[in-house]
Protein backbone atom coordinates (compact mmCIF):
# COMPACT_ATOMS: atom_id res chain seq x y z
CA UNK A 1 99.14 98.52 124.46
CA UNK A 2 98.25 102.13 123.14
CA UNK A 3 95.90 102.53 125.99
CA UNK A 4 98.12 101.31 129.24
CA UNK A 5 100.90 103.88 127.30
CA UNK A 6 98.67 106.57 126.67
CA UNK A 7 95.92 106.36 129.02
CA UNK A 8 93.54 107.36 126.60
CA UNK A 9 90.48 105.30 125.95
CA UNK A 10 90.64 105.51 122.59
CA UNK A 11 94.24 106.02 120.75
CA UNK A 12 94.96 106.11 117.29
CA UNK A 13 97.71 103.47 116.61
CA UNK A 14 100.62 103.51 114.05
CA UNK A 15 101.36 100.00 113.56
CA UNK A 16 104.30 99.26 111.83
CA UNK A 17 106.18 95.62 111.06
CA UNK A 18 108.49 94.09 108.20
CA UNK A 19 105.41 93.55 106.28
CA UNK A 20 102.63 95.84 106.92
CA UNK A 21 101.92 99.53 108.35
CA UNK A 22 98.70 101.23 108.89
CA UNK A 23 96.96 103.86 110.77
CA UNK A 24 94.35 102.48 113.22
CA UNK A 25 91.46 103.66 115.55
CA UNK A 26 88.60 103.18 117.20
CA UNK A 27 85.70 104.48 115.62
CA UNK A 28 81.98 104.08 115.91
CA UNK A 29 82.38 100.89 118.04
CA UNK A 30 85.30 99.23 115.82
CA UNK A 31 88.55 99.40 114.95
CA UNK A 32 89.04 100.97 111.50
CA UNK A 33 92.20 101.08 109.58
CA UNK A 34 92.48 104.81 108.13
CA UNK A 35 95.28 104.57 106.19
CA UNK A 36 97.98 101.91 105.08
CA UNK A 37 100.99 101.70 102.86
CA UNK A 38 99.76 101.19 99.30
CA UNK A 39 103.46 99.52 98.37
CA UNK A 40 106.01 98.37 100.74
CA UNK A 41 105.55 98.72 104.41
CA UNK A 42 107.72 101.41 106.48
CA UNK A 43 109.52 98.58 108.39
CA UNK A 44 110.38 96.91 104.88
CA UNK A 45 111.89 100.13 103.87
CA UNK A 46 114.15 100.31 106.85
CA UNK A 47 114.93 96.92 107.13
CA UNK A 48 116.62 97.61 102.90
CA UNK A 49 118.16 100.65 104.21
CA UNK A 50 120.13 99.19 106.93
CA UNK A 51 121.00 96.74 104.53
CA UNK A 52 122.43 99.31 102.17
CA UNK A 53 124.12 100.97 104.72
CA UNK A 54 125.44 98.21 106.16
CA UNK A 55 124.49 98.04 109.55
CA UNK A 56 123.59 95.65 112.22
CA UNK A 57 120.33 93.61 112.76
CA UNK A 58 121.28 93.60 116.40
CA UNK A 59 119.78 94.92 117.94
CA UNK A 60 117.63 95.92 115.55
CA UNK A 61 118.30 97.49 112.58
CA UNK A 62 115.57 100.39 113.07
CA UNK A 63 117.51 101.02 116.27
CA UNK A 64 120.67 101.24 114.27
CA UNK A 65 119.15 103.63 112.16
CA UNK A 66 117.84 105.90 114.82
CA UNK A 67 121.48 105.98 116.67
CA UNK A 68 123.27 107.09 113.00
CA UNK A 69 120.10 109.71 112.70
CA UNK A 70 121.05 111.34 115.98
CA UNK A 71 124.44 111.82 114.92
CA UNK A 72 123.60 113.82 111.59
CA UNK A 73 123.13 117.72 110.84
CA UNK A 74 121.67 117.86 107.67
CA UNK A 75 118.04 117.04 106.44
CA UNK A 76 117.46 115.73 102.63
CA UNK A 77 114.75 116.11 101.07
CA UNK A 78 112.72 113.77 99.73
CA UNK A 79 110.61 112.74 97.02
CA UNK A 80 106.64 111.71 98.52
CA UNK A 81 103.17 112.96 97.01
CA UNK A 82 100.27 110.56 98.01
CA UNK A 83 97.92 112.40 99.49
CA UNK A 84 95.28 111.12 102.01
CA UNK A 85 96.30 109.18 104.96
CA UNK A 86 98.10 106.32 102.86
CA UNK A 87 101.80 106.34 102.37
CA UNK A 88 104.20 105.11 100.08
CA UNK A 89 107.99 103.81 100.72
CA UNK A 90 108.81 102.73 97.70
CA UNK A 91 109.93 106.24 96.26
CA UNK A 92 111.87 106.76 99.37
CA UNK A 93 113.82 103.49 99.03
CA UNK A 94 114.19 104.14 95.76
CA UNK A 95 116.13 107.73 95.80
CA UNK A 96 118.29 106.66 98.73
């Protein structure tokens, strides 16, 4: 799918679901992963922080969650220090 989007030969993909995320591309022949959560995967995380907020799972609750972003003014920041290409939700979830 990253290709007929792109048109590149060779994309690097962000693939992101309820239960897993990582960072893939082709590389020497193969697909590699570069990076992945090392806790709970990005779409967990939003999936619990719809639920906290309260919103919809129609039609998605990502969706939801990008609609209520467009409407806000003010960035938080917040708490993340893994460095490398891995990431880590948990914290996030966590401190909202």
């Amino acid at each position: 799918m990253g290709r007929l989007i792109t048109k590149c030969n060779d994309p690097t993909v962000l693939y992101v679901s309820g239960g897993n995320t990582q960072f893939i591309a082709y590389s020497q022949n193969r697909y590699r992963i570069f990076g992945e959560t090392i806790d709970i995967a990005i779409g967990n995380c939003l999936d619990r922080f719809a639920r906290v907020l309260k919103l919809s799972n129609d039609p998605s609750p990502g969706y939801n969650i990008e609609k209520m972003a467009e409407k806000g003014k003010k960035f938080l920041h917040l708490p993340y220090t893994v460095k490398g290409m891995d990431v880590s939700c948990s914290g996030i979830l966590s401190n909202i």
